[in-house]
Protein backbone atom coordinates (compact mmCIF):
# COMPACT_ATOMS: atom_id res chain seq x y z
CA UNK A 1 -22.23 33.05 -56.88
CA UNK A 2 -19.02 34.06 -58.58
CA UNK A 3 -16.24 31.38 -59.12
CA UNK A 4 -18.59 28.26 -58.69
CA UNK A 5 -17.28 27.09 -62.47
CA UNK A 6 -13.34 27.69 -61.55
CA UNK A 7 -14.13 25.51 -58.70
CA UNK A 8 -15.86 22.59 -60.69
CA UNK A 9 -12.84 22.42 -63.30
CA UNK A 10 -10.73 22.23 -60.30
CA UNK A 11 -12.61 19.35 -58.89
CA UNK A 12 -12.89 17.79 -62.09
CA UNK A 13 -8.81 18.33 -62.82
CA UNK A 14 -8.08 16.59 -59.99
CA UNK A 15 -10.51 13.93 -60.06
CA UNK A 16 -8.61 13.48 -63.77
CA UNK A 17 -5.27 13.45 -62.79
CA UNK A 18 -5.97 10.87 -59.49
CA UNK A 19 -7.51 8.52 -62.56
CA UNK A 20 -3.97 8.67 -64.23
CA UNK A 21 -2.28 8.02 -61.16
CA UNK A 22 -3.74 4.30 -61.44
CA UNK A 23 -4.49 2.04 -58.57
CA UNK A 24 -1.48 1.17 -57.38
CA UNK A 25 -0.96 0.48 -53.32
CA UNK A 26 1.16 3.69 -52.38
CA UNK A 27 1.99 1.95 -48.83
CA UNK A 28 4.14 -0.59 -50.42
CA UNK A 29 7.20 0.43 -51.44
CA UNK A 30 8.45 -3.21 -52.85
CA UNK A 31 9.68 -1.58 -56.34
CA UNK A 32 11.90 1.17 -54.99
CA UNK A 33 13.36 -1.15 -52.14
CA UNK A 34 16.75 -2.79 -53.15
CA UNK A 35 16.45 -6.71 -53.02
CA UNK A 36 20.59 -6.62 -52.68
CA UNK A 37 21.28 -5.84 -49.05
CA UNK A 38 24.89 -6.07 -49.37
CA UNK A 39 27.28 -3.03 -49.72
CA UNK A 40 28.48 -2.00 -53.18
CA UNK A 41 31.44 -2.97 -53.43
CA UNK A 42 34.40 -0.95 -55.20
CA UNK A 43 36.55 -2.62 -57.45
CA UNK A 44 39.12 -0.26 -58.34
CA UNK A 45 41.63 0.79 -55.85
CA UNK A 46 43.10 3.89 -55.06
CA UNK A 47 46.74 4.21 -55.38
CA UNK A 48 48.60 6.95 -54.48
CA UNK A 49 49.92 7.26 -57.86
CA UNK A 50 46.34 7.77 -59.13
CA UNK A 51 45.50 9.89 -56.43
CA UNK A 52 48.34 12.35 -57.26
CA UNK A 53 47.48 11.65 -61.22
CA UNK A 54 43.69 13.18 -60.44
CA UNK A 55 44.98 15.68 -57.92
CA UNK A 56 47.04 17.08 -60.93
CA UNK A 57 44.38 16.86 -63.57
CA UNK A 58 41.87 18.30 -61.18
CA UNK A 59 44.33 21.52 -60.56
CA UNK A 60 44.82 21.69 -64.10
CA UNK A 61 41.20 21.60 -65.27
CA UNK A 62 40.29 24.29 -62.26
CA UNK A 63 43.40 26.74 -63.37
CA UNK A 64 42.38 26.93 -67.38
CA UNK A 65 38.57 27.13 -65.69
CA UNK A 66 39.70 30.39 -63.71
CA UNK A 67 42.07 31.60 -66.70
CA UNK A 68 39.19 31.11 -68.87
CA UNK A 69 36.97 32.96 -66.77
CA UNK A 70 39.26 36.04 -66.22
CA UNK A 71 39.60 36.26 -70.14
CA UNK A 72 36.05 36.76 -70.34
CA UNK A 73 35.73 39.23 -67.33
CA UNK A 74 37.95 41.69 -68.42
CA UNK A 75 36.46 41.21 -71.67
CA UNK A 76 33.22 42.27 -71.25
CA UNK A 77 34.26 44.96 -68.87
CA UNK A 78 36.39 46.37 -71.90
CA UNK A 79 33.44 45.87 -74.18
CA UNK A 80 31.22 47.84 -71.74
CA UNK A 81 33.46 50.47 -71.47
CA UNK A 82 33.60 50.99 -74.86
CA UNK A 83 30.17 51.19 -75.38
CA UNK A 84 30.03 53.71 -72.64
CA UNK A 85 32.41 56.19 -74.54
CA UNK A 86 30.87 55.64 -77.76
CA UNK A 87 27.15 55.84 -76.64
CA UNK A 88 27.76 59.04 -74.70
């Protein structure tokens, strides 16, 4: 029978890797439940001065982002067009 070794290092992989796993009791979530019930809590408040301060630095970031991007564009369009003409 063909494949009867493929499917014993299969068996035994996983056999291995469900050894690594350890014992541990996979119903219990204990460690991944948070003990604090209570809602975080946020300590800085938003003015509308700081509101307008990241609305500005926000726009400002996003319009040298797009600048940025249209400088490499037409770039690389020039580029390839250049290497059109010379390659032909």
């Amino acid at each position: 029978m063909a494949g009867e070794g493929a499917m014993m290092q299969a068996i035994k992989s996983l056999a291995y890797n469900k050894s690594l796993r350890g014992n541990r009791n996979r119903t219990s979530w204990k460690e991944y439940k948070n003990q604090n019930n209570k809602p975080l809590e946020d300590h800085i408040k938003a003015t509308p001065e700081l509101l307008k301060e990241i609305s500005t630095r926000l726009q400002a970031e996003n319009k040298k982002r797009k600048k940025q991007q249209i400088i490499f564009v037409t770039s690389m369009v020039i580029v390839l067009i250049f290497m059109m003409y010379y390659f032909n």
